[in-house]
N, C-alpha and C. Protein backbone atom coordinates (compact mmCIF):
# COMPACT_ATOMS: atom_id res chain seq x y z
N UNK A 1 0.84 -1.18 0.00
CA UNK A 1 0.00 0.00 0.00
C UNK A 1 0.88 1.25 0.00
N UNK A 2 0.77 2.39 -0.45
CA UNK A 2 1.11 3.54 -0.17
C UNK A 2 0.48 4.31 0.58
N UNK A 3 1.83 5.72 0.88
CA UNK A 3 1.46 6.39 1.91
C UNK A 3 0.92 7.42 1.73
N UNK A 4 -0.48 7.12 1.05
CA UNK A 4 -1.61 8.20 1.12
C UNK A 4 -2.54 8.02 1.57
N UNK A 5 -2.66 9.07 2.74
CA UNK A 5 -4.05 8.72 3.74
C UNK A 5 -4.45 9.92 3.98
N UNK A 6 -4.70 11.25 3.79
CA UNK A 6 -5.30 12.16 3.90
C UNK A 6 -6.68 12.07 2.58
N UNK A 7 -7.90 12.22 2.88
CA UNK A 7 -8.83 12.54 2.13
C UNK A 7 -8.17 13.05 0.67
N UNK A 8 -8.04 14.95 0.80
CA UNK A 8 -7.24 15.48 -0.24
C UNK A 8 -6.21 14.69 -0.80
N UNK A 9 -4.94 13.95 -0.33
CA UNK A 9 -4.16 13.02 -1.12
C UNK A 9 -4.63 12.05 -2.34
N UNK A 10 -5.93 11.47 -1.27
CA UNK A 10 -6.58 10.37 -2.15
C UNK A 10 -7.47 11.05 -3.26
N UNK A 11 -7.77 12.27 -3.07
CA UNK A 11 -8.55 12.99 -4.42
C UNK A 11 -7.47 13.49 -5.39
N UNK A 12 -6.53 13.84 -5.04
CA UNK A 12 -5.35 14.24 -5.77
C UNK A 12 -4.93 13.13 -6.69
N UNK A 13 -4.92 12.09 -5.97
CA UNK A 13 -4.19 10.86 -6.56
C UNK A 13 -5.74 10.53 -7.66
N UNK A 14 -6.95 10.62 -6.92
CA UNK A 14 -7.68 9.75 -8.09
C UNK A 14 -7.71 11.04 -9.66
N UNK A 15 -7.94 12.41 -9.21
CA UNK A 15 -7.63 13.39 -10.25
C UNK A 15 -6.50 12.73 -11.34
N UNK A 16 -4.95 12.68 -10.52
CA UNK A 16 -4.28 12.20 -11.88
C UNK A 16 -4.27 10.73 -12.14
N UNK A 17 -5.01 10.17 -11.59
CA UNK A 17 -5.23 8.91 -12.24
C UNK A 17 -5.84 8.99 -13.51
N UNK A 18 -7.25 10.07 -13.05
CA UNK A 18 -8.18 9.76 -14.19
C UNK A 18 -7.75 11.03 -15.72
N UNK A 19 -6.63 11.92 -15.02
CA UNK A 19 -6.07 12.56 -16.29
C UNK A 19 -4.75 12.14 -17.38
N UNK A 20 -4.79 10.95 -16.60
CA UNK A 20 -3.58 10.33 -17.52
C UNK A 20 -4.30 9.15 -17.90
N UNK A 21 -5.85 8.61 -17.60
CA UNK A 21 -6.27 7.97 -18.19
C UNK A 21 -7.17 8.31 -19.34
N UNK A 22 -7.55 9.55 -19.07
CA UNK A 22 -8.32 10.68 -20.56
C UNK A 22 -7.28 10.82 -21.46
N UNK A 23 -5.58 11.13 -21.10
CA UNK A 23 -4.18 11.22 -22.42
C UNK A 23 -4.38 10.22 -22.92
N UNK A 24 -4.50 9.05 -22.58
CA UNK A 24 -3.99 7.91 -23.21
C UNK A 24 -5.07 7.70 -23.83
N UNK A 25 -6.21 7.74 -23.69
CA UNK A 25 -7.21 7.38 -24.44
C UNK A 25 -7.09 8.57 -25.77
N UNK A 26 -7.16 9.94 -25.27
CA UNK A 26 -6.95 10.85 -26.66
C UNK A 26 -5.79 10.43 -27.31
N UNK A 27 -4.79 9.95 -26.75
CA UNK A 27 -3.34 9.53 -28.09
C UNK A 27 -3.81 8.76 -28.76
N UNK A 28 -4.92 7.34 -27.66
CA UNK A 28 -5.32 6.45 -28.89
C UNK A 28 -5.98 7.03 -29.55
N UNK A 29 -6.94 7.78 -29.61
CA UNK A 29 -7.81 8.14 -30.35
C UNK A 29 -7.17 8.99 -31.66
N UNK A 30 -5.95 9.86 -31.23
CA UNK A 30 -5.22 10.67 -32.44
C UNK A 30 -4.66 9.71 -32.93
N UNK A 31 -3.56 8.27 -32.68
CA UNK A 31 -3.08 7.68 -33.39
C UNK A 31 -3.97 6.83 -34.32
N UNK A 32 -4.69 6.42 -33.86
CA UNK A 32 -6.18 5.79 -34.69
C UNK A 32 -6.80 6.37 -35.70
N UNK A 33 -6.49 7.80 -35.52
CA UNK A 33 -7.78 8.83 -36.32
C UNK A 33 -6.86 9.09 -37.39
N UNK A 34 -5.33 9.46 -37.25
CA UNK A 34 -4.38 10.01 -38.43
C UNK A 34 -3.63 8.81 -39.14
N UNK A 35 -3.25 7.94 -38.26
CA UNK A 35 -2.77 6.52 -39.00
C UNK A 35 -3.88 5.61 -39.84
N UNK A 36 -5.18 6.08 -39.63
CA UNK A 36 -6.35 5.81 -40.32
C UNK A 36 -6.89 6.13 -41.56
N UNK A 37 -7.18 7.72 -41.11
CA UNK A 37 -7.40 8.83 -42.30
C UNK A 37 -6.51 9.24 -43.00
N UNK A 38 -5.12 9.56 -42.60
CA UNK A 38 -3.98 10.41 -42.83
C UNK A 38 -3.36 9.37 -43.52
N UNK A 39 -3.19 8.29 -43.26
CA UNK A 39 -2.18 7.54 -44.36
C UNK A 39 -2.51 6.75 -45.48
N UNK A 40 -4.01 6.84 -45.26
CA UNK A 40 -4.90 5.85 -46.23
C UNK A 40 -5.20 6.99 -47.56
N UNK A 41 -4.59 6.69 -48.62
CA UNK A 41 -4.63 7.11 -49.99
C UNK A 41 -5.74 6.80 -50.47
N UNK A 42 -6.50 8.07 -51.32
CA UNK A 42 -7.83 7.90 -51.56
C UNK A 42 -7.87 7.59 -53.25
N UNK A 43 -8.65 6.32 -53.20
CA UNK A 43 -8.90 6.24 -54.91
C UNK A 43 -8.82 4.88 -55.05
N UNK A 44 -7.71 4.30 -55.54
CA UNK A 44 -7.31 2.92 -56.08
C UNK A 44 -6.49 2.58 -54.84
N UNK A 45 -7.43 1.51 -54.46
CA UNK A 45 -6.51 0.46 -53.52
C UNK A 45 -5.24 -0.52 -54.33
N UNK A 46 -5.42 -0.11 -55.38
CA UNK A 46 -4.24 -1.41 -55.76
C UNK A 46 -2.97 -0.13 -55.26
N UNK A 47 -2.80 0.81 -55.41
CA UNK A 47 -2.14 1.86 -55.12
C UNK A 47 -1.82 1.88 -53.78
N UNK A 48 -2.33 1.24 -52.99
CA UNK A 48 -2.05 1.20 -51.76
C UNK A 48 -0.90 0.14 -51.33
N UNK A 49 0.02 0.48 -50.32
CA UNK A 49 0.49 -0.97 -49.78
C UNK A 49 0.48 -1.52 -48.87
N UNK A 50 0.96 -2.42 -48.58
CA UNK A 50 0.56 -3.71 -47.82
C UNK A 50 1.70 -4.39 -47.18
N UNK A 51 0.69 -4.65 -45.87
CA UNK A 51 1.88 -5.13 -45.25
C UNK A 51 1.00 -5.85 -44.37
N UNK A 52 1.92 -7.63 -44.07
CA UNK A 52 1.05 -9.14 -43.87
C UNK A 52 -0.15 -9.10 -45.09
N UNK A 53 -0.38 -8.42 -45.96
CA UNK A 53 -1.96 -8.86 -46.61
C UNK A 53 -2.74 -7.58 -46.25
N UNK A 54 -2.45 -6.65 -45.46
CA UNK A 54 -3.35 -5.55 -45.05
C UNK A 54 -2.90 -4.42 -45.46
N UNK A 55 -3.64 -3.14 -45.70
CA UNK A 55 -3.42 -2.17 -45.96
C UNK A 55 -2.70 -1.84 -45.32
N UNK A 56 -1.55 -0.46 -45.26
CA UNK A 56 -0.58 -0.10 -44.10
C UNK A 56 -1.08 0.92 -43.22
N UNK A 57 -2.65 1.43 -44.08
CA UNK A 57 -3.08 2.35 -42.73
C UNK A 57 -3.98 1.21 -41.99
N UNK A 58 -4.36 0.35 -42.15
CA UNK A 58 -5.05 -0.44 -41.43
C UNK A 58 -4.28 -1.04 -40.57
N UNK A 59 -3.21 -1.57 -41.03
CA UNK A 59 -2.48 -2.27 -40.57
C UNK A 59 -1.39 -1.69 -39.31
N UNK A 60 -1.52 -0.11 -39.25
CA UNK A 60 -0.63 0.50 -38.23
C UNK A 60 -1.64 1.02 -37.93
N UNK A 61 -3.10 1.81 -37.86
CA UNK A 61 -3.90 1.83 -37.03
C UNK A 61 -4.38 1.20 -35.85
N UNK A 62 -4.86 -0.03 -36.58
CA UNK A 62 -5.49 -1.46 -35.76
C UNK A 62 -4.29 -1.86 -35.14
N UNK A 63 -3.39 -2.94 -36.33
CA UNK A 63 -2.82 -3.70 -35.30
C UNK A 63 -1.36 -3.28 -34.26
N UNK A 64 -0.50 -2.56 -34.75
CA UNK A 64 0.64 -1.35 -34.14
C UNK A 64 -0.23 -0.82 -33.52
N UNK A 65 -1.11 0.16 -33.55
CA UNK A 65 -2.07 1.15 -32.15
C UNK A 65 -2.52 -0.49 -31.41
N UNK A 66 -3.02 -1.07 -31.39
CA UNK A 66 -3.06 -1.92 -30.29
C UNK A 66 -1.80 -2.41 -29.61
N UNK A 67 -0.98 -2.87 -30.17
CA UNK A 67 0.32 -3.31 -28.85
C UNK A 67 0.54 -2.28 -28.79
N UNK A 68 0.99 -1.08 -29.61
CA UNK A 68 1.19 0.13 -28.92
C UNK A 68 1.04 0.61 -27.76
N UNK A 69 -0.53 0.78 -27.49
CA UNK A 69 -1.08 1.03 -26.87
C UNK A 69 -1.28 0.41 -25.27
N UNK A 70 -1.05 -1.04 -25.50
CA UNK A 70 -1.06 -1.98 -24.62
C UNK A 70 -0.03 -1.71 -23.87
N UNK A 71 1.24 -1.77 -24.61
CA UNK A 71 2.54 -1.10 -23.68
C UNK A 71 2.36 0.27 -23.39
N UNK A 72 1.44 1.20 -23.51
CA UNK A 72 1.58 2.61 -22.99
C UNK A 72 0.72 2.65 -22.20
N UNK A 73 -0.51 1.90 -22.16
CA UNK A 73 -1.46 1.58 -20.45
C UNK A 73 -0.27 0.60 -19.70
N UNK A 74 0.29 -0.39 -20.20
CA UNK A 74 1.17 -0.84 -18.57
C UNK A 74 1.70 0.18 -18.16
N UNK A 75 2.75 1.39 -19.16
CA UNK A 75 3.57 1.96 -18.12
C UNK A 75 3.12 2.95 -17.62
N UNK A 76 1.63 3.03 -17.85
CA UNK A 76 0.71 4.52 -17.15
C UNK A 76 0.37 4.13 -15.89
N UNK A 77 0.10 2.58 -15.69
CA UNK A 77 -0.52 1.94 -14.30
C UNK A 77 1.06 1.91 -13.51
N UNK A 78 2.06 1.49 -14.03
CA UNK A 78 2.87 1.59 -13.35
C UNK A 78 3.56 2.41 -12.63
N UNK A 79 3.78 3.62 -13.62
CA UNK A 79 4.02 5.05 -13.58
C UNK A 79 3.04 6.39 -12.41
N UNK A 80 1.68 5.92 -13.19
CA UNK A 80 1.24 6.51 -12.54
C UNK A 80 -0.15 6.55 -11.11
N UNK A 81 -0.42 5.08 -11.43
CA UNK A 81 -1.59 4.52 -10.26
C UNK A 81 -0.98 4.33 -9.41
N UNK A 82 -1.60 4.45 -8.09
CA UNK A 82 -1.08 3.94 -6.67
C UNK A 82 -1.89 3.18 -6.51
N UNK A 83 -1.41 2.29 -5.41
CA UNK A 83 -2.43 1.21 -4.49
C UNK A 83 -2.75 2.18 -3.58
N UNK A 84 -4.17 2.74 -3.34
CA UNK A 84 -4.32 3.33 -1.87
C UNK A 84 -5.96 2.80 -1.60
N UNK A 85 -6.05 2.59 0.36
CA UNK A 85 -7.43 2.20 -0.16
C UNK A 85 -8.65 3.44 -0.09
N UNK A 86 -9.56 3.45 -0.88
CA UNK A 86 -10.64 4.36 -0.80
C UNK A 86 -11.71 3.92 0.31
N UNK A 87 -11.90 3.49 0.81
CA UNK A 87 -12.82 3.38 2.29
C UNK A 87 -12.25 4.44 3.26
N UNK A 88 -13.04 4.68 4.08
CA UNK A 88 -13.02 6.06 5.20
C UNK A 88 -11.38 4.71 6.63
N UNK A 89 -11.19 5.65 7.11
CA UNK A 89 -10.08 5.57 8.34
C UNK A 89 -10.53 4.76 9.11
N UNK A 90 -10.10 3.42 9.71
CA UNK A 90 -10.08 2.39 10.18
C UNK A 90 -10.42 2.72 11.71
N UNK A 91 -10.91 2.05 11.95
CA UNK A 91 -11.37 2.51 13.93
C UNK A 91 -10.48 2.95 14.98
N UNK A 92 -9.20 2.29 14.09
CA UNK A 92 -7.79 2.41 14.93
C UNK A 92 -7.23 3.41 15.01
N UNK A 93 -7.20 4.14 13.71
CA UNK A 93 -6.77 5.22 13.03
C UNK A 93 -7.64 6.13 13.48
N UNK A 94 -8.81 6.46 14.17
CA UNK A 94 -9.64 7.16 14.32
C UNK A 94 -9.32 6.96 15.76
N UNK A 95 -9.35 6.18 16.88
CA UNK A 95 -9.11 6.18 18.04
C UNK A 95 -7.63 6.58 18.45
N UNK A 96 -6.98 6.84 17.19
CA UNK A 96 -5.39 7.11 18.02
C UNK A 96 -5.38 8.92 18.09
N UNK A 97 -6.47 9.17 16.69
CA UNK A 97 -6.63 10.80 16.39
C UNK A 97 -6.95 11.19 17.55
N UNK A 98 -8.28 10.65 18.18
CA UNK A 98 -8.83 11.23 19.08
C UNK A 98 -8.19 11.54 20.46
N UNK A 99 -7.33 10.79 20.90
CA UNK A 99 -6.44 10.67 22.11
C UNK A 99 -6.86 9.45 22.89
N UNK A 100 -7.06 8.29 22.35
CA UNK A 100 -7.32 7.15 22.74
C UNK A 100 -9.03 6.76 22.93
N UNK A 101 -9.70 8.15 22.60
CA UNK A 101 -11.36 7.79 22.77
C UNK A 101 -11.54 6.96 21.71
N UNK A 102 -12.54 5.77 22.04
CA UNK A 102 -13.45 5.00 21.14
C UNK A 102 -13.89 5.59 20.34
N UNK A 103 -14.15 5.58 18.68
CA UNK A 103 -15.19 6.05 18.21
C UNK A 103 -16.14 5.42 17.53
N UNK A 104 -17.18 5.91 17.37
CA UNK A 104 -18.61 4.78 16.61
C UNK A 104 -18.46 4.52 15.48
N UNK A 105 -18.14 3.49 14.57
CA UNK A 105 -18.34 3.82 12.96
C UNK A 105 -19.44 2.63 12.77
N UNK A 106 -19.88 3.43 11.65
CA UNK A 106 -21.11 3.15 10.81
C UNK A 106 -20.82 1.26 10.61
């Protein structure tokens, strides 16, 4: 576990969780959209080339943006998720705040 236990920490932390999980989704989405549109030549497919049997914008859209991609979510979870837990402060943790008083939880 890590050492984030203040409320604010844990909102901080879920904030850039979820803004480096909106980047990665817009890169996929730009690498998808220009390796798609942008490299795919309009007119005669025989004009086009190929690579395994597939077009090369298909073929670096789809299948390159997927492992791509796959390796750029591991090193975002790695990089940038923490283990912390989201449930409220443990009874313990709440009785040591207080100066040894009991407290009630839900």
């Amino acid at each position: 576990m890590s050492s984030i236990v203040t409320e604010s920490q844990k909102n901080e932390q879920i904030k850039r969780e979820a803004v480096a999980s909106l980047l990665l989704y817009l890169a996929f989405f730009l690498w998808w959209y220009f390796t798609g549109y942008g490299i795919a030549e309009a007119g005669n497919p025989a004009a086009y080339r190929y690579v395994f049997g597939l077009p090369m914008w298909f073929f670096l859209s789809t299948v390159v943006g997927y492992f791509l991609f796959c390796i750029a979510s591991v090193l975002v979870v790695k990089l940038v998720f923490r283990n912390f837990e989201l449930g409220e402060e443990r009874a313990e943790e709440k009785t040591e705040k207080n100066g040894g008083e009991k407290c009630r939880t839900r």
